[in-house]
C-alpha atoms as a PDB file:
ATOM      1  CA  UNK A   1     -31.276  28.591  43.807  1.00  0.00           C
ATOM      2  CA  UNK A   2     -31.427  28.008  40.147  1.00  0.00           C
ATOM      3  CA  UNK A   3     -28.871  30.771  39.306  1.00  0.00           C
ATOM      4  CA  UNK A   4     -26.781  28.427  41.752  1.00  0.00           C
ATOM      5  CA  UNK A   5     -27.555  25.439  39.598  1.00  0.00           C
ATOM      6  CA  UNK A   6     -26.866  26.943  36.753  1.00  0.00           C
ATOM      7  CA  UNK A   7     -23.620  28.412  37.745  1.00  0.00           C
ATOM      8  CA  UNK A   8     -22.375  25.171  38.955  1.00  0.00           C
ATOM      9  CA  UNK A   9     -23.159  23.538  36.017  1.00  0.00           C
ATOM     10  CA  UNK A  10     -21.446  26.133  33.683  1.00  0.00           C
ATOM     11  CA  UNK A  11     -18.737  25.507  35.713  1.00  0.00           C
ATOM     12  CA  UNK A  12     -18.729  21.426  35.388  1.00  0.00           C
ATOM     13  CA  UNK A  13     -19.306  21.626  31.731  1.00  0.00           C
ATOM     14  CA  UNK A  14     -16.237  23.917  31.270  1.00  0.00           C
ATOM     15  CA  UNK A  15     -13.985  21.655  33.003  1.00  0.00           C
ATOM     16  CA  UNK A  16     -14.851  18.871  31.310  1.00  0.00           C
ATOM     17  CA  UNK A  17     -14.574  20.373  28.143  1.00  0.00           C
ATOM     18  CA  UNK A  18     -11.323  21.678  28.732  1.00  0.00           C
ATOM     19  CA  UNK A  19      -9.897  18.345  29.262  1.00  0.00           C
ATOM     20  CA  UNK A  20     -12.184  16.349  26.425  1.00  0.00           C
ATOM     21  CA  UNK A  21     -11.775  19.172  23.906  1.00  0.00           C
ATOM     22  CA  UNK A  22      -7.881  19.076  24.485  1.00  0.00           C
ATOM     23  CA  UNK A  23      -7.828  15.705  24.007  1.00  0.00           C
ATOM     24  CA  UNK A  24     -10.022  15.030  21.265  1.00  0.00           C
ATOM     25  CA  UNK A  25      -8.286  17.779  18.997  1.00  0.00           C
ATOM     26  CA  UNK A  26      -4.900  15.721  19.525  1.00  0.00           C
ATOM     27  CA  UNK A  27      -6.595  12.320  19.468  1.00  0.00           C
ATOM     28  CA  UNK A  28      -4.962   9.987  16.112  1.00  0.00           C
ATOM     29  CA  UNK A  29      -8.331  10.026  13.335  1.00  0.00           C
ATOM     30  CA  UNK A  30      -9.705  12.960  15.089  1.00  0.00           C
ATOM     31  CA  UNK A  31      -6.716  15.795  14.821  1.00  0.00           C
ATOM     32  CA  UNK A  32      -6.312  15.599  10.861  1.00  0.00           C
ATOM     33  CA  UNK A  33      -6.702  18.320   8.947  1.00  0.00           C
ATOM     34  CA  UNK A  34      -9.596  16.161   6.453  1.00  0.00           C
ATOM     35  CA  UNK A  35     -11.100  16.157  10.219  1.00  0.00           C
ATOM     36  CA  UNK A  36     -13.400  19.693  10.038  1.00  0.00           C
ATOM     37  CA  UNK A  37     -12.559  21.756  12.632  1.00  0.00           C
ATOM     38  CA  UNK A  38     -16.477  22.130  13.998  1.00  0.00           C
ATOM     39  CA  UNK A  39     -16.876  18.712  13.439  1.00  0.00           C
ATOM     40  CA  UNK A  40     -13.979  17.602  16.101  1.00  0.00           C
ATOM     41  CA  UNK A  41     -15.497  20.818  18.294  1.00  0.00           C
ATOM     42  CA  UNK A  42     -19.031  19.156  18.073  1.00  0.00           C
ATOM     43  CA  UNK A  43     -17.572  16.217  18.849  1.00  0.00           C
ATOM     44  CA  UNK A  44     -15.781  17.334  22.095  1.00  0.00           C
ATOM     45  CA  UNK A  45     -19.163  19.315  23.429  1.00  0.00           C
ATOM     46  CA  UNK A  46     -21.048  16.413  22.787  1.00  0.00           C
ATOM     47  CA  UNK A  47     -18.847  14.193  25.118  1.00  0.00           C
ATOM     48  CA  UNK A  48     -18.788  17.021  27.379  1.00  0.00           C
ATOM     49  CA  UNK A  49     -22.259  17.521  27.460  1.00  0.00           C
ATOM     50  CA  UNK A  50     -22.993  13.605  28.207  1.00  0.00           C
ATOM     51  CA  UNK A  51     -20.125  13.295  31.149  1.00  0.00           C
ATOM     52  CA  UNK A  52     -21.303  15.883  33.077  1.00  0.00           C
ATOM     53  CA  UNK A  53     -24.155  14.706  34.367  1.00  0.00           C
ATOM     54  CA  UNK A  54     -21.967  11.595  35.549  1.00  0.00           C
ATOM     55  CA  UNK A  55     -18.891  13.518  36.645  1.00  0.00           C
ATOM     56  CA  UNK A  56     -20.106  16.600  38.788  1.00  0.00           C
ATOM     57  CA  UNK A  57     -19.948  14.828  42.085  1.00  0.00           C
ATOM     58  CA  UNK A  58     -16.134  14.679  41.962  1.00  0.00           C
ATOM     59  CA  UNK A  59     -15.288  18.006  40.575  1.00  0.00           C
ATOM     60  CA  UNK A  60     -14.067  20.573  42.802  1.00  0.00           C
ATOM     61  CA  UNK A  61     -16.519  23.628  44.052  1.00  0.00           C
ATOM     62  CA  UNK A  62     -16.173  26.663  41.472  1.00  0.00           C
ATOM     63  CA  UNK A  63     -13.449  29.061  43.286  1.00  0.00           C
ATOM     64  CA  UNK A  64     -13.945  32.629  43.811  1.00  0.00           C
ATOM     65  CA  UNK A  65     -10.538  33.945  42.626  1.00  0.00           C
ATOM     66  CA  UNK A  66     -10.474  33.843  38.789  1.00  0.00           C
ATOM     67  CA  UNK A  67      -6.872  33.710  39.155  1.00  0.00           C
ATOM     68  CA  UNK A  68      -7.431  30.106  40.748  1.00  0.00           C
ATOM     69  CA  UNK A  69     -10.079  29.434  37.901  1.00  0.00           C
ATOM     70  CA  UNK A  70      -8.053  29.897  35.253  1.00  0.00           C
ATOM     71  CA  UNK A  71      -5.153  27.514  36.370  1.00  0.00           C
ATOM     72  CA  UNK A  72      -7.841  24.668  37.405  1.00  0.00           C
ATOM     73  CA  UNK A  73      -8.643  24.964  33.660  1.00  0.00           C
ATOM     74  CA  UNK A  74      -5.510  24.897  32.771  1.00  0.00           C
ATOM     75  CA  UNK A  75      -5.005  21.807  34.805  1.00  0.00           C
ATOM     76  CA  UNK A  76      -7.574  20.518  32.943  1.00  0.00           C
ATOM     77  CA  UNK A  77      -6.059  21.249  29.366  1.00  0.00           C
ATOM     78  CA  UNK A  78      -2.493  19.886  30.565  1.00  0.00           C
ATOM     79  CA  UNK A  79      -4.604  16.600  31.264  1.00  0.00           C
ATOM     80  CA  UNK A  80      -6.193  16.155  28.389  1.00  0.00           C
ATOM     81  CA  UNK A  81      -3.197  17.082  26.481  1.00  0.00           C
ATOM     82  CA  UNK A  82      -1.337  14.579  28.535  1.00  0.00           C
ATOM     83  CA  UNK A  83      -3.540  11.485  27.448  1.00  0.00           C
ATOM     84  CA  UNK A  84      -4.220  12.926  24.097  1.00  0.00           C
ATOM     85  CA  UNK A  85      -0.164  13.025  23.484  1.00  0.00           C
ATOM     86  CA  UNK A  86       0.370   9.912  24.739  1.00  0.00           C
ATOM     87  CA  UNK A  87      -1.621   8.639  22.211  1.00  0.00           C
ATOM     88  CA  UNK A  88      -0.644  10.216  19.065  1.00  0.00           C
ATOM     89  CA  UNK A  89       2.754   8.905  20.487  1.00  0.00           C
ATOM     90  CA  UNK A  90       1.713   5.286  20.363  1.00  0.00           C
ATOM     91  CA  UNK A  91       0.233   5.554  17.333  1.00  0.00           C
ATOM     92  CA  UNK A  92       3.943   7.512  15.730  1.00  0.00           C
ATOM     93  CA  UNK A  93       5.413   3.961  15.519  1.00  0.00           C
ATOM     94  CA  UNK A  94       3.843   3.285  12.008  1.00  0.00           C
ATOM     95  CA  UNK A  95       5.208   6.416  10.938  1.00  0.00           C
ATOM     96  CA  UNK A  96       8.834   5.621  12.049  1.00  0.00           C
ATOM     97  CA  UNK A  97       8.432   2.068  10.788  1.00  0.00           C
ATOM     98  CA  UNK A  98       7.188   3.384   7.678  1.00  0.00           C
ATOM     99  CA  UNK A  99       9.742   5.759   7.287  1.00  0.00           C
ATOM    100  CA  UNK A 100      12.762   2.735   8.137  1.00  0.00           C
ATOM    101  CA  UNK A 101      11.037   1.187   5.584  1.00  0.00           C
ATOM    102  CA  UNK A 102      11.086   3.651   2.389  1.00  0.00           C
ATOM    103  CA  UNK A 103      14.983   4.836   3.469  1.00  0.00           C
ATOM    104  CA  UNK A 104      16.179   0.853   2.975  1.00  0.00           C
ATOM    105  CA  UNK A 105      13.850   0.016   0.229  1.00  0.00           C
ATOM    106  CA  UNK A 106      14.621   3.266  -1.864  1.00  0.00           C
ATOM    107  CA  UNK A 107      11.266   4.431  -1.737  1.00  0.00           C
ATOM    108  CA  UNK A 108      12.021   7.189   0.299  1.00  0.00           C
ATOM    109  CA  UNK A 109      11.882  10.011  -2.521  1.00  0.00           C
ATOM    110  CA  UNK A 110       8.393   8.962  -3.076  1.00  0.00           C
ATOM    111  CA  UNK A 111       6.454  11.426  -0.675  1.00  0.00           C
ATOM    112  CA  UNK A 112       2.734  11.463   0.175  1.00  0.00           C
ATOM    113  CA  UNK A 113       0.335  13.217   2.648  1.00  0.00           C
ATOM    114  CA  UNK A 114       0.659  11.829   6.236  1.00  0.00           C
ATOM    115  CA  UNK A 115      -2.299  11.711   8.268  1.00  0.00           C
ATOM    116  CA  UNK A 116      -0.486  11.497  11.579  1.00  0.00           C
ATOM    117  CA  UNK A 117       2.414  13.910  11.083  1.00  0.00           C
ATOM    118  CA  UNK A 118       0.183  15.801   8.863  1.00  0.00           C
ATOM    119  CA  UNK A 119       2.838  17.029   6.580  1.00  0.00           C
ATOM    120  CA  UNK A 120       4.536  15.327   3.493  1.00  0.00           C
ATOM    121  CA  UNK A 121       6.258  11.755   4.310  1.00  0.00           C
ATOM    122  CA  UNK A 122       7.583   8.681   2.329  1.00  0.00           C
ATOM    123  CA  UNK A 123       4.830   6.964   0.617  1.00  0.00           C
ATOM    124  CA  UNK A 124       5.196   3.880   2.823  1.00  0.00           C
ATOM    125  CA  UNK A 125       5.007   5.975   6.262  1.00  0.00           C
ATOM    126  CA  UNK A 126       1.440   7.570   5.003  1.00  0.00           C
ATOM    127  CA  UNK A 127      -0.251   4.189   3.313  1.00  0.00           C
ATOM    128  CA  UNK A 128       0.954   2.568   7.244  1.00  0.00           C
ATOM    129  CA  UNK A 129      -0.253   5.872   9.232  1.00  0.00           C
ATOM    130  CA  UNK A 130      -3.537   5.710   6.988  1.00  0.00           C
ATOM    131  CA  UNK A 131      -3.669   1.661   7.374  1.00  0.00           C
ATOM    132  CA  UNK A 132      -3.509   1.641  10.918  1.00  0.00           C
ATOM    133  CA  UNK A 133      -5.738   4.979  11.396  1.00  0.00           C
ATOM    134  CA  UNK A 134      -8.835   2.835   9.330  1.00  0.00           C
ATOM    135  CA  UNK A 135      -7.924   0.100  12.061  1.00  0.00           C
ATOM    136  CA  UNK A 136      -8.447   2.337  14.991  1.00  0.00           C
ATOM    137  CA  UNK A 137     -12.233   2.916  14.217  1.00  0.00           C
ATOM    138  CA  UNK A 138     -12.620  -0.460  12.457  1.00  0.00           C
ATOM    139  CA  UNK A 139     -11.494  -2.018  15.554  1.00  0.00           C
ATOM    140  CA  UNK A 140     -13.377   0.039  17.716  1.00  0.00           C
ATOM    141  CA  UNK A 141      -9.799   1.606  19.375  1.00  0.00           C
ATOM    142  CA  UNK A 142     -11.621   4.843  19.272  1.00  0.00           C
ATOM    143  CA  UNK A 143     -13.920   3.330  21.507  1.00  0.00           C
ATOM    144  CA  UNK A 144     -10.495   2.609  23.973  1.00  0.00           C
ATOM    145  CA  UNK A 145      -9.387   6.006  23.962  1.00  0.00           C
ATOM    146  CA  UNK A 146     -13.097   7.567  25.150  1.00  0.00           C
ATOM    147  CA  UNK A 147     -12.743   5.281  27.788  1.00  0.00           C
ATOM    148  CA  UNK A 148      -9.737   6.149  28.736  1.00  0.00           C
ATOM    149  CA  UNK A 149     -10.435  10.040  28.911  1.00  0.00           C
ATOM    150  CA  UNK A 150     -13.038   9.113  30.796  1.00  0.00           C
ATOM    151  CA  UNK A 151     -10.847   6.963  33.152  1.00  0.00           C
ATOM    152  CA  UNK A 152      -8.306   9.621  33.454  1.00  0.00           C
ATOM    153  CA  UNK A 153     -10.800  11.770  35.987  1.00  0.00           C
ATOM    154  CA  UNK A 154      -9.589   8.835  38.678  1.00  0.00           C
ATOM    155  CA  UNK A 155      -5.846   9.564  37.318  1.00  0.00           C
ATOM    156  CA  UNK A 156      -5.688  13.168  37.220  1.00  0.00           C
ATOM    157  CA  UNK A 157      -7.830  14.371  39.969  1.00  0.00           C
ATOM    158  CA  UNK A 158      -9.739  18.248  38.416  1.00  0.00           C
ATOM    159  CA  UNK A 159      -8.209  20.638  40.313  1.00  0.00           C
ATOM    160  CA  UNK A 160      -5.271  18.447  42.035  1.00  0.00           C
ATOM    161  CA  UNK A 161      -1.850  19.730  40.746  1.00  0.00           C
ATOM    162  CA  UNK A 162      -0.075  17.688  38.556  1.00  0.00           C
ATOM    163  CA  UNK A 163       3.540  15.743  38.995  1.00  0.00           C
ATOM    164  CA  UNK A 164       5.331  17.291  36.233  1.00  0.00           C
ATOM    165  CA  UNK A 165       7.785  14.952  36.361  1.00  0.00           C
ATOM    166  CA  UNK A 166       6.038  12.087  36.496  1.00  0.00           C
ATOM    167  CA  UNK A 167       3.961  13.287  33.038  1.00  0.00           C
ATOM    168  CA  UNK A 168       7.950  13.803  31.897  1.00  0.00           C
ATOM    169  CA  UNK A 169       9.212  10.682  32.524  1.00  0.00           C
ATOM    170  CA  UNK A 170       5.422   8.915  30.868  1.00  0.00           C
ATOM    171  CA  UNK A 171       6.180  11.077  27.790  1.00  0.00           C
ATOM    172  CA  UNK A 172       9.705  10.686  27.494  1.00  0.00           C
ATOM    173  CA  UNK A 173       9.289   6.138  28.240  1.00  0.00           C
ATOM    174  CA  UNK A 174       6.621   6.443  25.283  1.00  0.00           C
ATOM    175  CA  UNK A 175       8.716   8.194  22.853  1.00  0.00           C
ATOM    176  CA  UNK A 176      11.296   5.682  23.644  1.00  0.00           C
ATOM    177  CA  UNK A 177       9.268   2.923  22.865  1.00  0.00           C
ATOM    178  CA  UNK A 178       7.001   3.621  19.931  1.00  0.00           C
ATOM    179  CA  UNK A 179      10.872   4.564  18.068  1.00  0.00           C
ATOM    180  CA  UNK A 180      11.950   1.023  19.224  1.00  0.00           C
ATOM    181  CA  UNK A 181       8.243  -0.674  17.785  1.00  0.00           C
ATOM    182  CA  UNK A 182       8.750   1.145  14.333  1.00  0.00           C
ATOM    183  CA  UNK A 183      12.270  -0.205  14.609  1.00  0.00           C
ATOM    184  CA  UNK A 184      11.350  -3.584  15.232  1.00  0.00           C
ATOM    185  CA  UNK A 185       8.408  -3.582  12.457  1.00  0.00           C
ATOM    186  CA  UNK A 186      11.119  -2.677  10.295  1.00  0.00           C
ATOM    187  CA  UNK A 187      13.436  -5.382  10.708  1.00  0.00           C
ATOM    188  CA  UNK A 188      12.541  -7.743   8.044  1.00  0.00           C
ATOM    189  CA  UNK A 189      13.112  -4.908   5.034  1.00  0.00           C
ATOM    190  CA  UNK A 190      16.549  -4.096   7.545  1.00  0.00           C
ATOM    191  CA  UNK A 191      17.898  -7.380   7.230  1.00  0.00           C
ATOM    192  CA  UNK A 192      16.840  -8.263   3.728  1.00  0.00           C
ATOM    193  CA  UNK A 193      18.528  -4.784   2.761  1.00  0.00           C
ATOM    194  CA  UNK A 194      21.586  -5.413   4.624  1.00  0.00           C
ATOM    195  CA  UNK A 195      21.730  -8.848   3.131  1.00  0.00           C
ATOM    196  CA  UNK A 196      20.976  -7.466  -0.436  1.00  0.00           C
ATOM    197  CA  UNK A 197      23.319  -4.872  -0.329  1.00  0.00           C
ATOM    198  CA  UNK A 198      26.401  -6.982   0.739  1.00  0.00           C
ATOM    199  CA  UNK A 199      25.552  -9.134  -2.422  1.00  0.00           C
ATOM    200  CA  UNK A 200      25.546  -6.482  -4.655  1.00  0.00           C
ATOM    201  CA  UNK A 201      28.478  -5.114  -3.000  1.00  0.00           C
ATOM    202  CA  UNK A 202      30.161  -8.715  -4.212  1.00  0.00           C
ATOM    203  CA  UNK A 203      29.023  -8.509  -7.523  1.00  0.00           C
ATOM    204  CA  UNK A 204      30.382  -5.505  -7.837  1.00  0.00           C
ATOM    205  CA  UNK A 205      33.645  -6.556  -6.839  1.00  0.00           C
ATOM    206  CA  UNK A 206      33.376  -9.417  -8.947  1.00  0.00           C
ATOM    207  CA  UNK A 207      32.340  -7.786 -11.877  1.00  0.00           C
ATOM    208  CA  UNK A 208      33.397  -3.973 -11.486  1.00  0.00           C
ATOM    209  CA  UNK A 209      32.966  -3.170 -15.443  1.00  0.00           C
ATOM    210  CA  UNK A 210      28.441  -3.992 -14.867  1.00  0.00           C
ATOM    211  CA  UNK A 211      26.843  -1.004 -13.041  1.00  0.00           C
ATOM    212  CA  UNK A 212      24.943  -3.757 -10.716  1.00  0.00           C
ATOM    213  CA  UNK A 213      23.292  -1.011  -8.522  1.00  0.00           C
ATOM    214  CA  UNK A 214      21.965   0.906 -11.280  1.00  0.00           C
ATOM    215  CA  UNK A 215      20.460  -2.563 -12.949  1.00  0.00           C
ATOM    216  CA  UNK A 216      19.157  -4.013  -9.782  1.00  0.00           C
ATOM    217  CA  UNK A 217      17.409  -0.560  -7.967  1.00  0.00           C
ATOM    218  CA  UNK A 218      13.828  -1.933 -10.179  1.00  0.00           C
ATOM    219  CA  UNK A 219      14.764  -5.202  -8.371  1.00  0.00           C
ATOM    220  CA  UNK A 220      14.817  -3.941  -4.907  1.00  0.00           C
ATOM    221  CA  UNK A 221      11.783  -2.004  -5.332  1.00  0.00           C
ATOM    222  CA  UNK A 222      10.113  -5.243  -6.552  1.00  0.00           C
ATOM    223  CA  UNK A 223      11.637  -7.000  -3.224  1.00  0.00           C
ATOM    224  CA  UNK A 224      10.373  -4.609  -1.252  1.00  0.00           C
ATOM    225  CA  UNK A 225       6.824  -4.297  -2.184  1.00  0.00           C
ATOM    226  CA  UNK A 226       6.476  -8.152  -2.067  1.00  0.00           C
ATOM    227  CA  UNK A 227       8.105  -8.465   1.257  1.00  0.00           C
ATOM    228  CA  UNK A 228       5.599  -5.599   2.271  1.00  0.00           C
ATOM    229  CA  UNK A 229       2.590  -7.356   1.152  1.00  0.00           C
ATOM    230  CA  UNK A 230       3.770 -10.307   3.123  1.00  0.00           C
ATOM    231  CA  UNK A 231       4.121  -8.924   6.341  1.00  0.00           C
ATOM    232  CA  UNK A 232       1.995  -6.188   6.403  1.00  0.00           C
ATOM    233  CA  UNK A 233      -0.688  -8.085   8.275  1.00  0.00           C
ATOM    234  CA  UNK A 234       1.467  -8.621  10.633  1.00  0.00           C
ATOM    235  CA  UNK A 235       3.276  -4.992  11.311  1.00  0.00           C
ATOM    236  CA  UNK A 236      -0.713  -3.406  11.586  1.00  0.00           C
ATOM    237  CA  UNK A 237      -1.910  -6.573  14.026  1.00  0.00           C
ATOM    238  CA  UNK A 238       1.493  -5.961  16.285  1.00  0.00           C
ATOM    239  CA  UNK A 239       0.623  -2.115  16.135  1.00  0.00           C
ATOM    240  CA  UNK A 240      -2.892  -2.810  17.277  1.00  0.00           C
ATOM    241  CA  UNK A 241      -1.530  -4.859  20.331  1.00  0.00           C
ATOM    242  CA  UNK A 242       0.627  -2.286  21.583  1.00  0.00           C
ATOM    243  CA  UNK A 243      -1.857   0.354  21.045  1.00  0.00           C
ATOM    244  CA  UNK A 244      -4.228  -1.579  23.255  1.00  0.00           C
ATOM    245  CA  UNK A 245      -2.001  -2.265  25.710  1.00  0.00           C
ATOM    246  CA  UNK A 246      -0.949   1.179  25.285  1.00  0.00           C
ATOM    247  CA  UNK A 247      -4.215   2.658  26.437  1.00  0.00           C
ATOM    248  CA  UNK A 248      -4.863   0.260  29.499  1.00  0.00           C
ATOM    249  CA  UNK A 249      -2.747   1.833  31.990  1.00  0.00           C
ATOM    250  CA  UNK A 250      -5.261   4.797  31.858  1.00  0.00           C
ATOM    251  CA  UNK A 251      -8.192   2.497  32.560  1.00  0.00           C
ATOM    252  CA  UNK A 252      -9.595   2.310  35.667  1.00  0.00           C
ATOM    253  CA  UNK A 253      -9.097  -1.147  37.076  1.00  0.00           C
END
């Protein structure tokens, strides 16, 4: 009887950890490379450890064929890879308006470390990316996406095969719009460059003898940084929203 027990539960735990440890190590704040490797592992076991006392009663029995174990654990990683995706997804839109930004503010040669893409970026991607990652835990977000892994057992059923094109299409409608929300964050330093450009494009004209857009390059970096401290509450607050909003259609209702 207790070998049983035991067995069972060895069984629970690794399911559950396949899908929390899949997710957590692509999870925005936790998947960084500052992030320790143990540390996110810890994490993930702890979670594990805590859900499967509340989660046993709807996983499936422990099969007999380890052929049919492994791709229930599989299952499992593909779900947890799912939500953890769709999330670093969401959260790619400060990157992309970050990056519109530096191209038509001329800051683009400026490069720093990016968090999210975890590779070099323009300096104005990586000071959003790290912006809006200190929001996620200051703002308790985190707290969101635990929820939502937790949520997703009534989503993605353990050991229930998976629509692939369904996940497709989810993946494919949240790549689409995180590129059009960096777009849109963007659109201020868009117009105002348009606008700016078209006026030195007169001057020129006007005066072709002045090099106007070797003169006025400090000025548009000036521009740009001002118009960045003014609506940079606003781009982080709108990415907040939509990450919220984001997340909810893996809550249970």
């Amino acid at each position: 009887m207790l070998e049983e027990i035991l067995s069972l539960n060895v069984f629970a735990f690794l399911m559950i950890f396949a899908r929390v440890g899949s997710a957590f190590f692509l999870f925005p704040g936790f998947r960084g490379k500052q992030v320790n490797i143990r540390t996110r592992l810890s994490i993930a076991l702890a979670v594990s450890f805590l859900l499967t006392p509340l989660l046993i009663d709807i996983l499936p029995t422990m099969p007999g064929d380890p052929l049919l174990l492994l791709l229930i654990l599989a299952g499992e990683i593909l779900s947890g890879a799912v939500l953890g995706t769709s999330a670093l997804i969401m959260f790619s839109a400060v990157q992309v308006a970050g990056t519109v930004i530096s191209f038509v503010s001329a800051m683009a040669n400026a490069l720093i470390f990016d968090p999210i893409s975890q590779q070099q970026s323009a300096i104005v991607a990586g000071f959003l990316s790290t912006a809006a990652t200190l929001l996620l835990f200051v703002t308790d977000l985190h707290h969101v996406l635990i929820q939502a892994l937790i949520d997703s057992y009534s989503l993605f059923k353990p050991g229930a095969p998976h629509i692939m094109g369904d996940v497709s299409e989810l993946i494919v409608r949240q790549v689409s719009a995180a590129f059009k929300l960096g777009v849109q964050l963007a659109a201020p330093f868009i117009v105002v460059s348009i606008v700016y450009n078209l006026a030195l494009g007169l001057m020129t004209r006007l005066s072709p003898q002045i090099p106007i857009f070797f003169v006025a390059m400090p000025f548009q970096l000036v521009l740009s940084i001002v118009l960045l401290m003014i609506v940079m509450p606003s781009i982080l607050l709108t990415f907040i929203a939509y990450l919220q909003d984001g997340l909810t259609p893996f809550l249970a209702p």
